[in-house]
Protein backbone atom coordinates (compact mmCIF):
# COMPACT_ATOMS: atom_id res chain seq x y z
CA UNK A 1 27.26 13.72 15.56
CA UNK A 2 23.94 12.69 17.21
CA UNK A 3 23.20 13.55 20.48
CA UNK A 4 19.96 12.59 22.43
CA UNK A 5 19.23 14.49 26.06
CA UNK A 6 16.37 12.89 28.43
CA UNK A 7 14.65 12.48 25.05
CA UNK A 8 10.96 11.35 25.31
CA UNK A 9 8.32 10.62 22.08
CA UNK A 10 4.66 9.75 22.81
CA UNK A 11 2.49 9.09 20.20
CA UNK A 12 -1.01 10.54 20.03
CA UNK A 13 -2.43 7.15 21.31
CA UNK A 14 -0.60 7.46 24.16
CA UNK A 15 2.02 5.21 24.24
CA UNK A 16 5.50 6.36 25.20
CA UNK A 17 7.66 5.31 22.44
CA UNK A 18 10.92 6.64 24.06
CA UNK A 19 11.38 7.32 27.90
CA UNK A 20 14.45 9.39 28.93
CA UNK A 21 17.24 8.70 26.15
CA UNK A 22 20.71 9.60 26.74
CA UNK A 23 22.92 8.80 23.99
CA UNK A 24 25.96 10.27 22.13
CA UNK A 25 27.73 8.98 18.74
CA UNK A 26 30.12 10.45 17.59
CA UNK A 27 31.33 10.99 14.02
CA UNK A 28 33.13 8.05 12.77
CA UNK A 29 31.44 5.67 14.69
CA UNK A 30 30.01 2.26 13.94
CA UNK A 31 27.37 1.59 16.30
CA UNK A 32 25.03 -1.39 16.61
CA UNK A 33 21.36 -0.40 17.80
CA UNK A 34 19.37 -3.58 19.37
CA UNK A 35 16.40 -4.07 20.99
CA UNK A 36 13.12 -6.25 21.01
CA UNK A 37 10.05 -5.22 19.02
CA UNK A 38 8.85 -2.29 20.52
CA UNK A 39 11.58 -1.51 22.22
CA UNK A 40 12.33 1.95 20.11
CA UNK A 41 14.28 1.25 17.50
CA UNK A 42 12.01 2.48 14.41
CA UNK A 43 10.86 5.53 16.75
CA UNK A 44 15.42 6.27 17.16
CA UNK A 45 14.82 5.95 13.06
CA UNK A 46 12.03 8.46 12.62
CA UNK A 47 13.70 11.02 14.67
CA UNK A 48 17.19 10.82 13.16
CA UNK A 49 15.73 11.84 9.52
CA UNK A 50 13.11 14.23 11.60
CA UNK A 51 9.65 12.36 10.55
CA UNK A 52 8.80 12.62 14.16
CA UNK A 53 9.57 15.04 16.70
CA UNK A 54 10.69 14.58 20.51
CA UNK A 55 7.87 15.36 23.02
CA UNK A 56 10.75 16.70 25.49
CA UNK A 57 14.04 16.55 25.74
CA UNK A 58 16.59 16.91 22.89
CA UNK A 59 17.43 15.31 19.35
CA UNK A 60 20.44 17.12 17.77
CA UNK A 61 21.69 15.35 14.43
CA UNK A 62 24.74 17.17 12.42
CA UNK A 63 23.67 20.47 14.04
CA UNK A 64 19.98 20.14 13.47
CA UNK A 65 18.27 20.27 16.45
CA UNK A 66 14.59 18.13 15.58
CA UNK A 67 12.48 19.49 17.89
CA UNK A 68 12.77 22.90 16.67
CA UNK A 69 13.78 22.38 13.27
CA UNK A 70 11.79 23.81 10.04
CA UNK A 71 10.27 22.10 7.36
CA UNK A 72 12.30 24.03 4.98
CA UNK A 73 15.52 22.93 6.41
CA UNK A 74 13.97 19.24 6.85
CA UNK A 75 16.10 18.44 3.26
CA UNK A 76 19.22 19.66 3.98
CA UNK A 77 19.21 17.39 6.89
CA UNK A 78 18.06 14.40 5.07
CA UNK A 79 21.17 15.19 2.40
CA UNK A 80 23.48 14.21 5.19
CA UNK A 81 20.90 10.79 6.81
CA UNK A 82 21.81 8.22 4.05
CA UNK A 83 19.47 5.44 5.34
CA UNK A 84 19.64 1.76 3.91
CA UNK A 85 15.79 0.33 3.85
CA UNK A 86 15.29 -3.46 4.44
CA UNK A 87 12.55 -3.61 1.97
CA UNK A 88 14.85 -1.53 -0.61
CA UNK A 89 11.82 0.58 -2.21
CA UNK A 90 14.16 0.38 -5.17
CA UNK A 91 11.66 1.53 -8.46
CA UNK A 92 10.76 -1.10 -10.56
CA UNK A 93 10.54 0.80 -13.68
CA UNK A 94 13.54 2.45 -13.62
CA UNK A 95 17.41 0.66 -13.72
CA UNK A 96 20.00 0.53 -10.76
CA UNK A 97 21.66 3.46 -12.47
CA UNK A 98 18.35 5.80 -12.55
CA UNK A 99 17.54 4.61 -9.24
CA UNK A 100 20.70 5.45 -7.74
CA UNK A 101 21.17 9.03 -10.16
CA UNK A 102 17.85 9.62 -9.11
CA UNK A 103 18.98 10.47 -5.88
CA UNK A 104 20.61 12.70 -6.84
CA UNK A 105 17.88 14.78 -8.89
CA UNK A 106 15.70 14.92 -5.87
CA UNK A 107 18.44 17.39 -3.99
CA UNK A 108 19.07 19.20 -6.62
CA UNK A 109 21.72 17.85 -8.83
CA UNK A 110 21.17 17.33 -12.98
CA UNK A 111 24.72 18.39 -14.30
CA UNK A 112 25.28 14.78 -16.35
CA UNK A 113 28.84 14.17 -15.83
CA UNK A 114 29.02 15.02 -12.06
CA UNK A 115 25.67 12.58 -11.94
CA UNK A 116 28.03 9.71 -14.42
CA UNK A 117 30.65 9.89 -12.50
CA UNK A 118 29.25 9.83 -8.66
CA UNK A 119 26.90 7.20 -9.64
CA UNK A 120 29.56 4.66 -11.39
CA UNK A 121 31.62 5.15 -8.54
CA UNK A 122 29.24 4.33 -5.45
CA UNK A 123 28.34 1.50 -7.85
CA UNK A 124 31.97 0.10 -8.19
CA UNK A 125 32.22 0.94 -4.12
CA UNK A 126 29.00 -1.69 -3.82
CA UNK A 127 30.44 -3.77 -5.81
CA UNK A 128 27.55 -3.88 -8.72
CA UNK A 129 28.81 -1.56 -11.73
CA UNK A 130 28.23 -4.52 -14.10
CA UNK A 131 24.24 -4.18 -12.98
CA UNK A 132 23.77 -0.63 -13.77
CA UNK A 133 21.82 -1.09 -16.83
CA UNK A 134 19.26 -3.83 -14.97
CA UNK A 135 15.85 -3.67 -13.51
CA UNK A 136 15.77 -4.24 -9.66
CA UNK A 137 13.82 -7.43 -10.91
CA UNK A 138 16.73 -8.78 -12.39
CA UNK A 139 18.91 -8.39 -9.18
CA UNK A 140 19.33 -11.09 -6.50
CA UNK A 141 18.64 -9.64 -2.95
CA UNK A 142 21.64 -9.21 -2.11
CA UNK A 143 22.39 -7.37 -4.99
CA UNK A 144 19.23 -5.25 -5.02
CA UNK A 145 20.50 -4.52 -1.24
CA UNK A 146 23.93 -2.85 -2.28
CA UNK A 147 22.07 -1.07 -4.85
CA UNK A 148 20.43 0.62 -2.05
CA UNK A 149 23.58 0.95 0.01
CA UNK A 150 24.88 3.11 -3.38
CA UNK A 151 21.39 5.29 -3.45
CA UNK A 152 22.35 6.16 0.50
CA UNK A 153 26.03 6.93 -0.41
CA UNK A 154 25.57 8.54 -3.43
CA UNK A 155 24.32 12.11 -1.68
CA UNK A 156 27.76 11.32 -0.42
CA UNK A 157 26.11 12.29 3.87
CA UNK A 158 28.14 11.77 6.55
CA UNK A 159 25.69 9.40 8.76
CA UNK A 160 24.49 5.89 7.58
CA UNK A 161 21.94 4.17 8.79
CA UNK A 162 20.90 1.05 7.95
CA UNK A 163 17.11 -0.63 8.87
CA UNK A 164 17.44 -4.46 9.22
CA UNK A 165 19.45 -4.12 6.45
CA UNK A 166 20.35 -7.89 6.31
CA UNK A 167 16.85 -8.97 7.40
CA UNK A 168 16.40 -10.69 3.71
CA UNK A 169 18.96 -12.10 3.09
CA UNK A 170 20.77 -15.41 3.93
CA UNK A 171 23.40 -16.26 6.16
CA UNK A 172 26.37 -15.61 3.24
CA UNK A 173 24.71 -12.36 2.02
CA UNK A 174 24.21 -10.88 5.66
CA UNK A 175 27.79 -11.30 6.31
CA UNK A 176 28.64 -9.80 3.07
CA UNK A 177 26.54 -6.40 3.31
CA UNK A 178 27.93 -6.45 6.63
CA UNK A 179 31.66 -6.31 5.64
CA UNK A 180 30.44 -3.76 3.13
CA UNK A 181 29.14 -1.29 5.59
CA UNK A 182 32.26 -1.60 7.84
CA UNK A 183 34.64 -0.71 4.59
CA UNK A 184 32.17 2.01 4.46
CA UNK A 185 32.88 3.13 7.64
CA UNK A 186 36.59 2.57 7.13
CA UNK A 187 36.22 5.33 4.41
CA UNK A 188 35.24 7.78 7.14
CA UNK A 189 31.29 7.66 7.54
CA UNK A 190 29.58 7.14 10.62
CA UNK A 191 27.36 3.60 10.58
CA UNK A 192 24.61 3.00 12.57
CA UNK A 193 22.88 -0.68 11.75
CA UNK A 194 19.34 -1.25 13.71
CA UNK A 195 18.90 -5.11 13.80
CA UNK A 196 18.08 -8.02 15.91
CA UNK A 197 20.60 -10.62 14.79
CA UNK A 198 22.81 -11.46 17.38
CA UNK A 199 25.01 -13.59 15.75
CA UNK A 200 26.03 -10.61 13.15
CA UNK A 201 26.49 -8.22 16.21
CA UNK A 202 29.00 -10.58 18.05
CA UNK A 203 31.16 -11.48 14.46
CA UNK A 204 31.79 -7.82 13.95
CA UNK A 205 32.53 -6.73 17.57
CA UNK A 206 31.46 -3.18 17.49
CA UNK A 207 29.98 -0.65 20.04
CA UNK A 208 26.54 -2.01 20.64
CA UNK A 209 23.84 0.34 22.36
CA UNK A 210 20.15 -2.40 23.88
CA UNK A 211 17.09 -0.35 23.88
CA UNK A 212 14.42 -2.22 26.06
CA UNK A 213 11.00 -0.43 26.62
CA UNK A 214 12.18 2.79 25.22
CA UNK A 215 15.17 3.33 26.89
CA UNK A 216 19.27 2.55 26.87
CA UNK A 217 19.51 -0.24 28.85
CA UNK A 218 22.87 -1.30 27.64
CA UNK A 219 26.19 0.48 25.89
CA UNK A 220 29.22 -1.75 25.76
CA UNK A 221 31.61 -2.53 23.11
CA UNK A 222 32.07 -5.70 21.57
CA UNK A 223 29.20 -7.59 21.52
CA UNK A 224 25.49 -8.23 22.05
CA UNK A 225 23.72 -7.17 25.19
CA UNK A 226 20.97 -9.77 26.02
CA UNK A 227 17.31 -8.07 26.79
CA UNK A 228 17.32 -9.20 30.88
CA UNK A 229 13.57 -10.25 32.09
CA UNK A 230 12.80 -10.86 35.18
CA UNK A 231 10.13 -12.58 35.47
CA UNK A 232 10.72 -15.67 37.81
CA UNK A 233 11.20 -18.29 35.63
CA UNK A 234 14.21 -20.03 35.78
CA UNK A 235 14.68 -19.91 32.02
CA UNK A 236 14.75 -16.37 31.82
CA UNK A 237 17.39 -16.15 34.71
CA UNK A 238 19.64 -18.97 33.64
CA UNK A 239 19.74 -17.50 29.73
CA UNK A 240 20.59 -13.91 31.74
CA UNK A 241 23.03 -15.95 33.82
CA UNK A 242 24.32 -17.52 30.31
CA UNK A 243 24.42 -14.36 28.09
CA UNK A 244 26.35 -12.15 31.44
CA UNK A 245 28.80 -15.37 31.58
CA UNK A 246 29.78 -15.16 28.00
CA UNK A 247 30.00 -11.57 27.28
CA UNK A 248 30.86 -9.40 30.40
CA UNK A 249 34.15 -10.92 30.16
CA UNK A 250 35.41 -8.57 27.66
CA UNK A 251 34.33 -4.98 26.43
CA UNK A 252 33.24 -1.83 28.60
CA UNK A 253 29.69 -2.64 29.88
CA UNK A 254 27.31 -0.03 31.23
CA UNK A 255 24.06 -1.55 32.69
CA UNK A 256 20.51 1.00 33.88
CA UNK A 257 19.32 -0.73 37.04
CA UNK A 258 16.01 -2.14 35.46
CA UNK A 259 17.88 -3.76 33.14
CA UNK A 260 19.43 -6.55 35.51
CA UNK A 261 17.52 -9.00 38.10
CA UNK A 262 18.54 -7.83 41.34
CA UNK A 263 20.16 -11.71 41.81
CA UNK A 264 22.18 -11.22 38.71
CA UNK A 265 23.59 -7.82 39.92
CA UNK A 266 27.69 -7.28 41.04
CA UNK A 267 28.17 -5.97 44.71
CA UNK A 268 29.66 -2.69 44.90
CA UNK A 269 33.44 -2.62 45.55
CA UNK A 270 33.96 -2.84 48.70
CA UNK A 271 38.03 -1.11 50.55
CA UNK A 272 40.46 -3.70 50.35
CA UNK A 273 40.07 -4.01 54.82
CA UNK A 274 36.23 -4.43 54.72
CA UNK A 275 35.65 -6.31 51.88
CA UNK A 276 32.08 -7.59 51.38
CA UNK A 277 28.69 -8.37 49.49
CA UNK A 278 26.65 -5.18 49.21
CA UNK A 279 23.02 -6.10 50.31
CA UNK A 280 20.05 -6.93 48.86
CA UNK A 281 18.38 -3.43 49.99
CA UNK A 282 21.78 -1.48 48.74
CA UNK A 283 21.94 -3.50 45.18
CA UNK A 284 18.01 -3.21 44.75
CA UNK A 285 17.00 -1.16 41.66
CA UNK A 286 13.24 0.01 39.92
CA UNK A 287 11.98 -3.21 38.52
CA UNK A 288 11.74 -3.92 34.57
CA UNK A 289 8.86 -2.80 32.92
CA UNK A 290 7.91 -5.73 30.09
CA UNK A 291 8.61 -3.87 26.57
CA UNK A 292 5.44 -2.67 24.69
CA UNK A 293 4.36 -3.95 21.69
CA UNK A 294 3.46 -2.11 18.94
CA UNK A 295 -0.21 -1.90 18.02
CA UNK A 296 -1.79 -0.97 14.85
CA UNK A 297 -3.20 1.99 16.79
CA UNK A 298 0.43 3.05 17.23
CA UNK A 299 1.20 2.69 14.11
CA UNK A 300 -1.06 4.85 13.07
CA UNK A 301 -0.59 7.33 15.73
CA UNK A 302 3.59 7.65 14.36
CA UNK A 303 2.04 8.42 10.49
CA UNK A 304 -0.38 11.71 12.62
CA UNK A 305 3.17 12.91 14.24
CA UNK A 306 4.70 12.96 10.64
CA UNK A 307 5.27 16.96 9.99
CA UNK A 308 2.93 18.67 8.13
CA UNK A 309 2.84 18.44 4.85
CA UNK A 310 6.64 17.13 3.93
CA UNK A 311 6.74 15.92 0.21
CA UNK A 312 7.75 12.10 0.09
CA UNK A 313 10.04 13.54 -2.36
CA UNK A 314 12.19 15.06 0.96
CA UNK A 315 13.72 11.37 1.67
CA UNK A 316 15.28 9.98 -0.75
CA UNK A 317 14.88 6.02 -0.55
CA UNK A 318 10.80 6.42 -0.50
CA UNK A 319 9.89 8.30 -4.13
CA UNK A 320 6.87 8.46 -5.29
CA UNK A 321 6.87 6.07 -8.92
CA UNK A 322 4.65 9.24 -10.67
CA UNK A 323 7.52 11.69 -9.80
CA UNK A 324 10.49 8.62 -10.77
CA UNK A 325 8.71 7.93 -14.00
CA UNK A 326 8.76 11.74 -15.02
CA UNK A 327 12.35 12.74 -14.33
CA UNK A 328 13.15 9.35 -15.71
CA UNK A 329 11.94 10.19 -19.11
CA UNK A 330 12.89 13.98 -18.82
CA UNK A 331 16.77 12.64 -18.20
CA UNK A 332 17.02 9.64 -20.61
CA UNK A 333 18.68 11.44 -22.95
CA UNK A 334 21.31 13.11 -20.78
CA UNK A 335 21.66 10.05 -18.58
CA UNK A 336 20.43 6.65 -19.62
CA UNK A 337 20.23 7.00 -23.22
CA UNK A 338 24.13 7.58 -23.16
CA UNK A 339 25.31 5.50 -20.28
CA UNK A 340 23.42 2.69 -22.18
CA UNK A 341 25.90 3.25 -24.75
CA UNK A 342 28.74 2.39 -22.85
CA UNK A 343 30.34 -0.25 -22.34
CA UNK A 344 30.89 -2.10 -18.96
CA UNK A 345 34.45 -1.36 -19.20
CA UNK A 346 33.83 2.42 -19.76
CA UNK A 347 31.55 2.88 -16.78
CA UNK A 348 34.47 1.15 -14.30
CA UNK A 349 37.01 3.55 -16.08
CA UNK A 350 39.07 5.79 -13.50
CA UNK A 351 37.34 8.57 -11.95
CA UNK A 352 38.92 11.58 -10.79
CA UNK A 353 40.12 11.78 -7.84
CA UNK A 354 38.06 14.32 -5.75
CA UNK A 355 35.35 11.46 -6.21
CA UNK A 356 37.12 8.71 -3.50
CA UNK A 357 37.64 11.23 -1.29
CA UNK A 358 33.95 12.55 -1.39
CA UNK A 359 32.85 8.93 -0.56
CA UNK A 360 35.01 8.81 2.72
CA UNK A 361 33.34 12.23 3.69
């Protein structure tokens, strides 16, 4: 479960990156996280696998609480954050199976059959166990995407959550990492997907929560939640007028006050005898502030809040090539050397089956 309490993150340049988040999901979920640039999703990111810290507030995810937690324990957390990159950082050196196995090494894990038989499996799950033995050059983008869908799973945690993760692909690809992630979540994980694509958000009619200037503007279910700006022009009010039209008809929709133009804005219900329009002074709310961009400053201010010291070798989708390249060669033998020896048709062979079960954990 995460759980976020008037949760605020500033970054040593000043800027306010979050402002006040409340927000609960619960295990099993499948939530969509949207928002413009700048509006907080990256800075939600960082504090879910604890590379920043909240300022105030609270950040509890699975129990850890990340404003008080220790480095030490910063890796047992990440063991149950699988988190699905839009630039992959698959290693080029090494195969879809070492990438994925490798994974695995970096928490611990080197006996060769439970690594064999884990590993085949998320890759049948993804749909790619005839690419185990290829270089991530040798994979179509798509494909090099569900090989990084298997290195999150393959830790087997109990949270997903995927960057963008369909930000490089086309149309036909998006939609099919898409229906991948939702099986996924079928077998029992909790999916969070940060992205901008509306069209994706609307197809697969899930729980969708808007951050806009770094807070939750919006938490409704079924749909996309349209950014509101009010700023005068009658484009902006007639696309908020458009986007209320076609989506508040259906769903749950929970709406902040700066998040909709005071002429866009339902009176309150009124008893059935007096029945009438709230006023202008009674449906008046604090006005929107115009979402932040990021700077370059920023940027660098979010690598400073990075805790001390933490080895790259804590997450598992960023590892350094140096460290790859060594247990690579160290675990040829045990690993590559013989799965290379297989045949396609023995790595899809039957697993047993504690394995499935793990993967809906």
């Amino acid at each position: 479960m995460i759980r976020f309490t008037d949760t605020y993150v500033a970054y040593r340049s000043g800027t306010r990156a979050l402002r006040g988040v409340n927000m609960e999901i619960g295990d099993g979920e499948f939530v969509f996280i949207v928002g413009a640039s700048g509006a907080g999703k990256s800075t939600l990111l960082r504090l879910f696998t604890a590379e920043l810290r909240p300022k105030s507030g609270t950040a509890v995810v699975n129990g850890f609480s990340i404003g008080k937690i220790k480095r030490r324990q910063i890796p047992a957390l990440r063991r149950t954050v699988g988190v699905v990159y839009q630039d992959f950082k698959l290693i080029d050196r090494m195969t879809v199976f070492d990438n994925v196995a490798f994974a695995m090494h970096i928490v611990g894990v080197h006996d060769k059959k439970v690594i064999r038989e884990r590993v085949e499996y998320v890759l049948r799950l993804v749909g790619i166990e005839d690419k185990a033995g290829s270089l991530p050059s040798e994979l179509s983008g798509g494909e090099q995407q569900r090989a990084v869908i298997a290195r999150a799973l393959v830790n087997n945690p109990s949270i997903i959550v995927a960057d963008e993760p369909t930000g490089n692909l086309d149309p036909a690809r998006s939609y099919e990492i898409m229906e991948l992630l939702i099986r996924i979540h079928e077998l029992g994980s909790t999916v969070i997907v940060i992205t901008h694509e509306k069209e994706l958000v609307d197809r697969f009619s899930q729980r969708v929560i808007l951050l806009e200037d770094g807070r939750v503007a919006g938490d409704r279910a079924g749909g996309y939640v349209s950014s509101m700006v009010s700023d005068g022009s009658e484009l902006a009010k007639n696309a908020a007028m458009a986007d209320l039209e076609a989506h508040f008809g259906g769903g749950k929709v929970f709406w902040s006050a700066a998040s909709v133009p005071e002429e866009l804005r339902a009176p309150a219900p009124a008893p059935a005898a007096e029945q009438s329009e709230a006023s202008p002074e009674e449906a008046a709310g604090e006005a929107v502030e115009e979402p932040a961009e990021e700077t370059a400053e920023e940027t660098a201010g979010e690598a400073a809040e990075k805790p001390a010291g933490e080895a790259a070798e804590e997450t598992a989708g960023e590892i350094p090539e140096e460290s790859a390249e060594k247990v690579s060669e160290e675990n040829a033998e045990e690993i590559g050397t013989e799965r290379s020896e297989k045949s396609g048709e023995e790595r899809s062979g039957e697993i047993p089956a504690g394995a499935g079960e793990e993967a809906g954990g």
